[in-house]
C-alpha atoms as a PDB file:
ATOM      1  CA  UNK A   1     187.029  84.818 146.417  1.00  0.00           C
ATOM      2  CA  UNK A   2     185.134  84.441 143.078  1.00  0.00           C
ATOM      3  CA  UNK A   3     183.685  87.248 141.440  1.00  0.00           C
ATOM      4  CA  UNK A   4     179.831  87.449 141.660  1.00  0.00           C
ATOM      5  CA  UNK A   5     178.648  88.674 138.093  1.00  0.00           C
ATOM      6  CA  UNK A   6     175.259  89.828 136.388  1.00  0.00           C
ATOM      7  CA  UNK A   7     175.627  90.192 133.120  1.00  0.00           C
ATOM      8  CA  UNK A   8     172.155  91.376 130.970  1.00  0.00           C
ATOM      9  CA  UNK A   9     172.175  89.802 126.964  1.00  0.00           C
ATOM     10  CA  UNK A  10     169.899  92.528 125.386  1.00  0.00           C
ATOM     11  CA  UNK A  11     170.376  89.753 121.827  1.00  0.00           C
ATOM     12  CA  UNK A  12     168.879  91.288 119.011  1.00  0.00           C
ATOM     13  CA  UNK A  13     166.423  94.155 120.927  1.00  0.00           C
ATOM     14  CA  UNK A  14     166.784  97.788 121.802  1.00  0.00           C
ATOM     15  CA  UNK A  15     167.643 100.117 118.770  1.00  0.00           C
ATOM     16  CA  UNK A  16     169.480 103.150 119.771  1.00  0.00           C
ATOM     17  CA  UNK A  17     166.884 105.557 120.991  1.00  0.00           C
ATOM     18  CA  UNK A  18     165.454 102.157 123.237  1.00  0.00           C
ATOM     19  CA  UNK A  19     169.188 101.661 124.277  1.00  0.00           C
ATOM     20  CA  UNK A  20     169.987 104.876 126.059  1.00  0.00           C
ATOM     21  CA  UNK A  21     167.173 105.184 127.511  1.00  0.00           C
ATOM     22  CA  UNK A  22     167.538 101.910 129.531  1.00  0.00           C
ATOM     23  CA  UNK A  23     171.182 102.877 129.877  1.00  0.00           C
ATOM     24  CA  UNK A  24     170.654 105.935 131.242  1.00  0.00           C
ATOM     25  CA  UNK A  25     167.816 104.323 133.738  1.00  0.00           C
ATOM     26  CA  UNK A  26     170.688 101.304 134.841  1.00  0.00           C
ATOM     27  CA  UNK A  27     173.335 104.723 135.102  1.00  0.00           C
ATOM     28  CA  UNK A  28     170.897 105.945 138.411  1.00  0.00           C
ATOM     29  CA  UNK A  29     170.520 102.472 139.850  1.00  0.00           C
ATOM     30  CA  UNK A  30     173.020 102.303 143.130  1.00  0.00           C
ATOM     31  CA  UNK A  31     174.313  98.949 142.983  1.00  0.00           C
ATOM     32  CA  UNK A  32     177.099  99.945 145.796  1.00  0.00           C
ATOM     33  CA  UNK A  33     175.296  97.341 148.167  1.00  0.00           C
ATOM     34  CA  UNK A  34     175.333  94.935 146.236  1.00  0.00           C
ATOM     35  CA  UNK A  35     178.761  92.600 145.521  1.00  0.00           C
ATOM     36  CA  UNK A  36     177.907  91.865 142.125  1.00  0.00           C
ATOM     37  CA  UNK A  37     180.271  92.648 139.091  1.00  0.00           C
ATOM     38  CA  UNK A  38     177.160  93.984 136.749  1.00  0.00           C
ATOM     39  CA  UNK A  39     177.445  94.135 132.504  1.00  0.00           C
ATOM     40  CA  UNK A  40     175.456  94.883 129.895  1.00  0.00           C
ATOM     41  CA  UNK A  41     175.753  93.272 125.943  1.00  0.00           C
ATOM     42  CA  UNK A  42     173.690  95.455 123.764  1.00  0.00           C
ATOM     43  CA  UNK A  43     173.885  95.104 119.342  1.00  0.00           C
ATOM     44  CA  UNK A  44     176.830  95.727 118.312  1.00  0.00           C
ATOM     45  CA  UNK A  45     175.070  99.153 116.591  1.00  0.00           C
ATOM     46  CA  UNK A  46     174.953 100.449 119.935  1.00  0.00           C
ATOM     47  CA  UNK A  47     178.174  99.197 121.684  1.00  0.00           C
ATOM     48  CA  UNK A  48     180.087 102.648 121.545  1.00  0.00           C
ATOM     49  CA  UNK A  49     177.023 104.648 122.765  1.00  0.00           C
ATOM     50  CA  UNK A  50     177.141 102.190 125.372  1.00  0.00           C
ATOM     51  CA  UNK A  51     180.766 102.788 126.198  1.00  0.00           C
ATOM     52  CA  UNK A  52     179.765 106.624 126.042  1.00  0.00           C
ATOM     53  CA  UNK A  53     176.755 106.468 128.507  1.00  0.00           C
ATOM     54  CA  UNK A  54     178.527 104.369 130.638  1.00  0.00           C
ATOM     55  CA  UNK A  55     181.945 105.421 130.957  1.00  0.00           C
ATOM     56  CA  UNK A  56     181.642 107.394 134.281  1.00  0.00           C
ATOM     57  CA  UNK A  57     179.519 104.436 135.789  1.00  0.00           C
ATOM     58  CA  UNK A  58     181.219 100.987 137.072  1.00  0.00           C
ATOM     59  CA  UNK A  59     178.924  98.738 134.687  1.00  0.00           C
ATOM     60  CA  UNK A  60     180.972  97.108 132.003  1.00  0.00           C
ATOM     61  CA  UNK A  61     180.758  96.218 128.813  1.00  0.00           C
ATOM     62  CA  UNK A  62     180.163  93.047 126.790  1.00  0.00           C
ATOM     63  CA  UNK A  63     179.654  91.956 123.096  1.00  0.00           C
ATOM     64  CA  UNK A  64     177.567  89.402 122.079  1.00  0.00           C
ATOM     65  CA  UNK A  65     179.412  87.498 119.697  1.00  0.00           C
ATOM     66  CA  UNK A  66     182.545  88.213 118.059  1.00  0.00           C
ATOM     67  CA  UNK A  67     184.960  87.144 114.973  1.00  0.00           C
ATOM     68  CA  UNK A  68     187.727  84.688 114.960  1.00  0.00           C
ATOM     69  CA  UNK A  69     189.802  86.645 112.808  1.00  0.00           C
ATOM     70  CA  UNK A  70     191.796  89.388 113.419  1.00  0.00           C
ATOM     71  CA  UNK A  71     190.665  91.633 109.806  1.00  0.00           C
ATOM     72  CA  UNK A  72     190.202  91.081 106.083  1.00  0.00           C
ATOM     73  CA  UNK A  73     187.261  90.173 103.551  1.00  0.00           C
ATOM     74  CA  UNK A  74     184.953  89.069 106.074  1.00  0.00           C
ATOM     75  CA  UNK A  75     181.268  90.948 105.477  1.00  0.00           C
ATOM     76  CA  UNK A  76     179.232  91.782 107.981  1.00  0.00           C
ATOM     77  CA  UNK A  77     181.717  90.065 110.580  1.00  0.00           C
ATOM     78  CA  UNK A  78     183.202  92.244 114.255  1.00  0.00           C
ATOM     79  CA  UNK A  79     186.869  91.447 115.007  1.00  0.00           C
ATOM     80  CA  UNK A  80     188.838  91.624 118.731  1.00  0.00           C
ATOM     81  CA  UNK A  81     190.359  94.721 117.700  1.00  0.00           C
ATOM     82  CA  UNK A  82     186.830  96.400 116.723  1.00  0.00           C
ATOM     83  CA  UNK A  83     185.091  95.902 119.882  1.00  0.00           C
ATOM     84  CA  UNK A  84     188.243  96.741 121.967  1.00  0.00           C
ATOM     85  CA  UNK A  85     188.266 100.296 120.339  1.00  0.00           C
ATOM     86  CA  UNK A  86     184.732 100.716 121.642  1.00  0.00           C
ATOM     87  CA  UNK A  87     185.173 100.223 124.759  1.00  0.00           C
ATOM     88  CA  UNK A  88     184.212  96.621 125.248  1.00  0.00           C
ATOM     89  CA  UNK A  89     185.591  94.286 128.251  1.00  0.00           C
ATOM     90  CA  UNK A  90     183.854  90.665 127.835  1.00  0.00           C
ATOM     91  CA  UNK A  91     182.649  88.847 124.816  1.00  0.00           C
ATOM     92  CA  UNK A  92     180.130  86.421 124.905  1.00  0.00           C
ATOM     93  CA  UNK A  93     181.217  83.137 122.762  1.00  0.00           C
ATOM     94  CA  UNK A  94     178.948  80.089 122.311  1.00  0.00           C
ATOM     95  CA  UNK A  95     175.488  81.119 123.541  1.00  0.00           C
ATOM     96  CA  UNK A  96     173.094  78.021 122.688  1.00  0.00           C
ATOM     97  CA  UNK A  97     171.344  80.355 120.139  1.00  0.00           C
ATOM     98  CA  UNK A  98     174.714  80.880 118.661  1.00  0.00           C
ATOM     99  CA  UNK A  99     175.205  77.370 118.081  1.00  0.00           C
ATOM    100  CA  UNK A 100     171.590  76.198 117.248  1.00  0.00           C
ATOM    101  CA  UNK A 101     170.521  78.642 114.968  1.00  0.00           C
ATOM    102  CA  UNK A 102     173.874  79.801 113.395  1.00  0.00           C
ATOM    103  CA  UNK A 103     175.232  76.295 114.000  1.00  0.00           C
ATOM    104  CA  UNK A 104     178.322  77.710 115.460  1.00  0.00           C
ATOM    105  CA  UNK A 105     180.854  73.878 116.100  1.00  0.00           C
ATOM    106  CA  UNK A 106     182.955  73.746 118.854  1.00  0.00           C
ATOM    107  CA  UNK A 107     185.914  74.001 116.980  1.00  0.00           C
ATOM    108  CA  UNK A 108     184.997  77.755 115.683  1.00  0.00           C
ATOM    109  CA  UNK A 109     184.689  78.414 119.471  1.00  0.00           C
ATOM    110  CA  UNK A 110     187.819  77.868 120.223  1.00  0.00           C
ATOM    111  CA  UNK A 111     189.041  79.960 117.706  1.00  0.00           C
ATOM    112  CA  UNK A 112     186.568  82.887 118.939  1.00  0.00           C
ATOM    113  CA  UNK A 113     188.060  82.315 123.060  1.00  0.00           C
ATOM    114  CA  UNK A 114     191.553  82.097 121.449  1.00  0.00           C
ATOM    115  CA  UNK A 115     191.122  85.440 119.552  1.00  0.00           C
ATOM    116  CA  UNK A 116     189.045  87.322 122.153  1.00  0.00           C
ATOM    117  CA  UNK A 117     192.519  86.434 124.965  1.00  0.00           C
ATOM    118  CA  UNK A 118     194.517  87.467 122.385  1.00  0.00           C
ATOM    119  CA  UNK A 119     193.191  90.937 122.129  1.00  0.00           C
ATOM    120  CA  UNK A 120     192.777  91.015 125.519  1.00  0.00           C
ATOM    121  CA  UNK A 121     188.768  90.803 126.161  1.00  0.00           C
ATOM    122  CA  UNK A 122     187.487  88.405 128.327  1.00  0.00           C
ATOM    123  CA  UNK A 123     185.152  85.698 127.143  1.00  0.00           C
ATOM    124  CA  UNK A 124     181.956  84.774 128.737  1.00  0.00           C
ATOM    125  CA  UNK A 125     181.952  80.846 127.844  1.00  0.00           C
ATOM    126  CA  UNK A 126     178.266  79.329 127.601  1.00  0.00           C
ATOM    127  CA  UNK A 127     177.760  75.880 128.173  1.00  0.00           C
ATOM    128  CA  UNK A 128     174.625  73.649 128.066  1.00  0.00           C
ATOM    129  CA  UNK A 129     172.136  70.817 127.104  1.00  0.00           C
ATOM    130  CA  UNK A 130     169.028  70.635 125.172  1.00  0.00           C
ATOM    131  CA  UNK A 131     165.909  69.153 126.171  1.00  0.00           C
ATOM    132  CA  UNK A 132     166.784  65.745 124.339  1.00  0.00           C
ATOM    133  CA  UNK A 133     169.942  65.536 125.866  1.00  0.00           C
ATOM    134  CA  UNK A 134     168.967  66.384 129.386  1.00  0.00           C
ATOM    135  CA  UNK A 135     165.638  63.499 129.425  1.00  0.00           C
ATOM    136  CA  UNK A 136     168.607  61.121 128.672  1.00  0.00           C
ATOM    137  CA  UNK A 137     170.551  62.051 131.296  1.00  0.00           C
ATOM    138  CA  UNK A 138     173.588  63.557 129.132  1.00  0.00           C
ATOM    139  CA  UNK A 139     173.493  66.320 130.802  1.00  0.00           C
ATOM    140  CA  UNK A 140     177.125  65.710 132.662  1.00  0.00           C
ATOM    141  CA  UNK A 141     178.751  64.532 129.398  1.00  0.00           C
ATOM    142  CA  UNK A 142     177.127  67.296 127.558  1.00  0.00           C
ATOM    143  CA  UNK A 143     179.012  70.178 129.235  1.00  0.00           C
ATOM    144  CA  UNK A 144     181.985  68.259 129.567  1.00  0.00           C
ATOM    145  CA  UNK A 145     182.493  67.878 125.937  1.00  0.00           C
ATOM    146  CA  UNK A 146     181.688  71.401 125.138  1.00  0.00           C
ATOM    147  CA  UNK A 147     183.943  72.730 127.259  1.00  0.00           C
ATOM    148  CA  UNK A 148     186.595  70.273 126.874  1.00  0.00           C
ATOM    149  CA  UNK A 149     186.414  71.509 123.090  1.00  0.00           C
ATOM    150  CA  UNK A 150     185.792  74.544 122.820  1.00  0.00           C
ATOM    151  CA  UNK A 151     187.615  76.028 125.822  1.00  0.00           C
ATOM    152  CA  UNK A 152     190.318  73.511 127.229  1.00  0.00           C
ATOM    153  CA  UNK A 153     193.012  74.640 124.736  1.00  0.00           C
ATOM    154  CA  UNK A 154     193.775  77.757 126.630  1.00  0.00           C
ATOM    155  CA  UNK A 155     196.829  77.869 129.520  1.00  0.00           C
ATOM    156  CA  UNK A 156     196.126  77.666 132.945  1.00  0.00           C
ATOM    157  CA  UNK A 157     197.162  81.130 133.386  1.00  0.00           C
ATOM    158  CA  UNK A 158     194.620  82.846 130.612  1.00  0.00           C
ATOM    159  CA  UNK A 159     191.460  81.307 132.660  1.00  0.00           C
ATOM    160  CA  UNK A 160     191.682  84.209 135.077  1.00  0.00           C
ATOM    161  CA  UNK A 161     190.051  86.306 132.150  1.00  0.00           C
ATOM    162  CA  UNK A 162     187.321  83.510 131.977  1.00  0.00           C
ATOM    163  CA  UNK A 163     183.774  83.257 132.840  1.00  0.00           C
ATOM    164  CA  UNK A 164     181.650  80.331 132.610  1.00  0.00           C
ATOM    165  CA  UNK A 165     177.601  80.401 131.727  1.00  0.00           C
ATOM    166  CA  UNK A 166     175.615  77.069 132.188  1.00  0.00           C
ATOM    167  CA  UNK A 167     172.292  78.002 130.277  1.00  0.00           C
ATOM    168  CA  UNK A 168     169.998  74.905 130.707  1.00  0.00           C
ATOM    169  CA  UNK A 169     168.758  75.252 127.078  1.00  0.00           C
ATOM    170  CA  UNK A 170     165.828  72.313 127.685  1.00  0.00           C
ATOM    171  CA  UNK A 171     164.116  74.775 129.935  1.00  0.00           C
ATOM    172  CA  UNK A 172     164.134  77.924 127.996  1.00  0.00           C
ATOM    173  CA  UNK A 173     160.982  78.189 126.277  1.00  0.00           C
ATOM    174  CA  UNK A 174     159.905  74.404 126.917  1.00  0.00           C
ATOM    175  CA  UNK A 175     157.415  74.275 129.976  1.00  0.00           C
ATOM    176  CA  UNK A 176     159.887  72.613 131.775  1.00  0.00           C
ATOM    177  CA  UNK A 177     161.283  74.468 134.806  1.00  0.00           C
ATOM    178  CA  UNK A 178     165.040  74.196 136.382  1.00  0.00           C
ATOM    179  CA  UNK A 179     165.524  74.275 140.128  1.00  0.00           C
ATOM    180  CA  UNK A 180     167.930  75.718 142.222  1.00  0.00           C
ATOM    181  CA  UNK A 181     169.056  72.337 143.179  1.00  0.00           C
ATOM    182  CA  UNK A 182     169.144  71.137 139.490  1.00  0.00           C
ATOM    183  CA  UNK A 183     171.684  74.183 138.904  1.00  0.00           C
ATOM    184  CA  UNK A 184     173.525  74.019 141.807  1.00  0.00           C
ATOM    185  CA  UNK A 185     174.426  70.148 140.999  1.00  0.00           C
ATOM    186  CA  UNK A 186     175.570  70.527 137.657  1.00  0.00           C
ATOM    187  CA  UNK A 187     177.324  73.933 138.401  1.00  0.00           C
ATOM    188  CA  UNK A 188     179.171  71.616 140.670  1.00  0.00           C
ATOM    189  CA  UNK A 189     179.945  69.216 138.286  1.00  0.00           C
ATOM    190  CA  UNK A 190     181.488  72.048 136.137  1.00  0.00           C
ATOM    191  CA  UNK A 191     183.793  72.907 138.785  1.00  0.00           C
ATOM    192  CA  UNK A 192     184.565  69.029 139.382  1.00  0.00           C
ATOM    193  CA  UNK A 193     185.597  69.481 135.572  1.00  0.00           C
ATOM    194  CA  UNK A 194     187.195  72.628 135.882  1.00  0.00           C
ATOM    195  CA  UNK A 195     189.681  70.978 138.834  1.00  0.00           C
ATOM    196  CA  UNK A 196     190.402  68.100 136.715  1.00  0.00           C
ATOM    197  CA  UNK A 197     191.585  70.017 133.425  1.00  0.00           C
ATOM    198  CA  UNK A 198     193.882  72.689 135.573  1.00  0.00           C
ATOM    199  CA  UNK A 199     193.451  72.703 139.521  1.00  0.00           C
ATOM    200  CA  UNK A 200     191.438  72.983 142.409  1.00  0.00           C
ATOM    201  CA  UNK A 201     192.349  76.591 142.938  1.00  0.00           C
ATOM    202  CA  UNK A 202     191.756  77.124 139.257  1.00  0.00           C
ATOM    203  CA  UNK A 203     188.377  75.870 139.261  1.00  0.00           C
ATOM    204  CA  UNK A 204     187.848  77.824 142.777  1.00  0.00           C
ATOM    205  CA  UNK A 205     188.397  81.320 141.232  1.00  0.00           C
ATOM    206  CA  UNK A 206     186.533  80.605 138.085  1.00  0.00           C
ATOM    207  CA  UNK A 207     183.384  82.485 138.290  1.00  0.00           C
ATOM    208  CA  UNK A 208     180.296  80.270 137.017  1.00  0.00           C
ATOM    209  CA  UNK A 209     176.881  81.978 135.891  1.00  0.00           C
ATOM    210  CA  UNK A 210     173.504  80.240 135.211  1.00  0.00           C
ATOM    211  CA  UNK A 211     171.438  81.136 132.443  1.00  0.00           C
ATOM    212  CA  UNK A 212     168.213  79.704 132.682  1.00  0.00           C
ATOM    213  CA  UNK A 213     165.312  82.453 133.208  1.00  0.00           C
ATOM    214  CA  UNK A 214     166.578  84.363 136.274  1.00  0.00           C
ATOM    215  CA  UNK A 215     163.982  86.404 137.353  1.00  0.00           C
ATOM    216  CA  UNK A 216     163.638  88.823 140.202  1.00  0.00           C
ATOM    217  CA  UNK A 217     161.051  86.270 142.208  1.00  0.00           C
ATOM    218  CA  UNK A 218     163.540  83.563 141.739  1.00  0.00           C
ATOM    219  CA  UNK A 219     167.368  85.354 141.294  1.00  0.00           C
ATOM    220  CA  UNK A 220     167.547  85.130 145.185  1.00  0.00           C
ATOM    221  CA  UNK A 221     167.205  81.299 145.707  1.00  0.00           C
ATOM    222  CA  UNK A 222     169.208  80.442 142.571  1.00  0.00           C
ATOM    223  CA  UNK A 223     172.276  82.592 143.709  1.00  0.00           C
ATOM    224  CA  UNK A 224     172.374  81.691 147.016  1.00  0.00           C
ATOM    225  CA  UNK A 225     174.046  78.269 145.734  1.00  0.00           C
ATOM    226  CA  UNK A 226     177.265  77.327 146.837  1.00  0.00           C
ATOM    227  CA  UNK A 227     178.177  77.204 142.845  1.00  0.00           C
ATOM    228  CA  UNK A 228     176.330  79.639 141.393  1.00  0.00           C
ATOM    229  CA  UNK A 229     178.474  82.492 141.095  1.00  0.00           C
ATOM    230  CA  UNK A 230     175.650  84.890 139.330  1.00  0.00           C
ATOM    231  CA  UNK A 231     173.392  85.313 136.350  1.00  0.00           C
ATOM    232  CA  UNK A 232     173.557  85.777 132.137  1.00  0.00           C
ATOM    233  CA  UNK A 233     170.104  87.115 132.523  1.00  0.00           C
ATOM    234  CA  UNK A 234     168.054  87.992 129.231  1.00  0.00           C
ATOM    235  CA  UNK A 235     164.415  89.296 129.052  1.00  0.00           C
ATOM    236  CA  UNK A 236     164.530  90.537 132.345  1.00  0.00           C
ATOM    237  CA  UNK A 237     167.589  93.099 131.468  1.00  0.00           C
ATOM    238  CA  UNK A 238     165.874  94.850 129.172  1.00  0.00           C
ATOM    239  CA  UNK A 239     163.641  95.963 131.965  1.00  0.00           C
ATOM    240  CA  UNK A 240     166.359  98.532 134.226  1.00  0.00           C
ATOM    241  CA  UNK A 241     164.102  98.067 137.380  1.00  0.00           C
ATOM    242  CA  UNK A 242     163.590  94.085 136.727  1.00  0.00           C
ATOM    243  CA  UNK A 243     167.785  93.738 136.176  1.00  0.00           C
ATOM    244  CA  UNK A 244     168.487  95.820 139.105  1.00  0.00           C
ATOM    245  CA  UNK A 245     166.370  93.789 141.235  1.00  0.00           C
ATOM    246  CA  UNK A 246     168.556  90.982 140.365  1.00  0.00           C
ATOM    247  CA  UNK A 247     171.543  92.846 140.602  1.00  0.00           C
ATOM    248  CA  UNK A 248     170.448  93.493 144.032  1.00  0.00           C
ATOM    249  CA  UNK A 249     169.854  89.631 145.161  1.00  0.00           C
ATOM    250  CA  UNK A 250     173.608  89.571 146.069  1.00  0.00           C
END
């Protein structure tokens, strides 16, 4: 059975004093009822205060980028081995804002998912189209390129560590609205991709998340697809009663 998973990108908000305190107020949520695997990805400034607050707690840890390269002259830069001494489980590699803003190519992603396995982290893989691309009805192709380059190098055997995030970027912030059925279809289609690259059992355990504004008055519906395996949730996990509510849709 796939692992259901809500994972909450803080991106760049919460400074420390803002970060426990919504750590500590996720620390007295009960999520025993619910079946969902649940993670948090602060700033890296507060990823060991995380792995502090939270060590007695089963909510795990992710980072929200990381560095291709093991160490050396590279400013301002995290590596594997850095995040693994703070306590950190899951990195997040190829968020859309990663590769619009920063311009992040496939090719670096692989590196990132190759260096992340190596150090033993597991990588929260984000997939997904823009609004140009989706109105032409490259939606399909989109995500099969992306992943075909920047996550199809790895072995069969290291995409048990592997998570998969389908954020349809052409709705974020546009006035355009996914459905459940829209993300249930090309979730699908992922798997369909996923079975074709390695297996059917393969592309059965691989957990997929969507990404597109899940919201407590819609986290319900949207899970309750046959392919949606959970959430990469953003503004709404920076509010603990708001992310536990979605937590709780499982």
């Amino acid at each position: 059975m796939r692992t259901q998973i809500v994972a909450g990108n803080w991106k760049m908000n919460c400074d420390l004093d803002e970060s426990q305190h919504l750590l500590n107020a996720l620390k007295q949520k009960d999520f025993s009822k619910s079946n969902a695997e649940v993670i948090v990805a602060p700033p890296f400034t507060n990823l060991y205060a995380a792995h502090k607050t939270l060590e007695n707690s089963s909510i795990k840890i992710s980072s929200q980028n990381i560095n291709e390269n093991d160490k050396g002259a590279y400013t301002g830069e995290i590596s594997p081995s850095m995040l693994k001494s703070v306590g950190v489980e899951y990195a997040i590699i190829g968020h859309s804002e990663r590769r619009a803003i920063y311009e992040e190519s496939d090719d670096l992603l692989a590196k990132k998912v190759t260096a992340a396995l190596k150090h033993d982290l597991k990588v929260m893989f984000c997939i997904g189209e823009d609004l140009e691309k989706r109105k032409a009805d490259k939606h399909f192709e989109v995500v099969e390129e992306q992943l075909k380059n920047g996550l199809f190098h790895i072995d069969a055997s290291e995409m048990k560590d592997v998570v998969i995030a389908y954020e349809p970027v052409w709705a974020i912030g546009t006035g355009e609205t996914a459905s459940p059925e829209q993300a249930q279809e090309i979730h699908e289609h992922i798997r369909k991709i996923l079975a074709k690259q390695y297996s059917q059992e393969i592309a059965d355990q691989t957990s997929i998340l969507y990404g597109g504004s899940v919201k407590p008055n819609n986290a319900k519906e949207i899970f309750a697809k046959k392919d949606v395996d959970g959430g990469l949730i953003g503004g709404a996990s920076l509010d603990a009663d708001s992310f536990a509510e979605i937590v709780m849709s499982f």
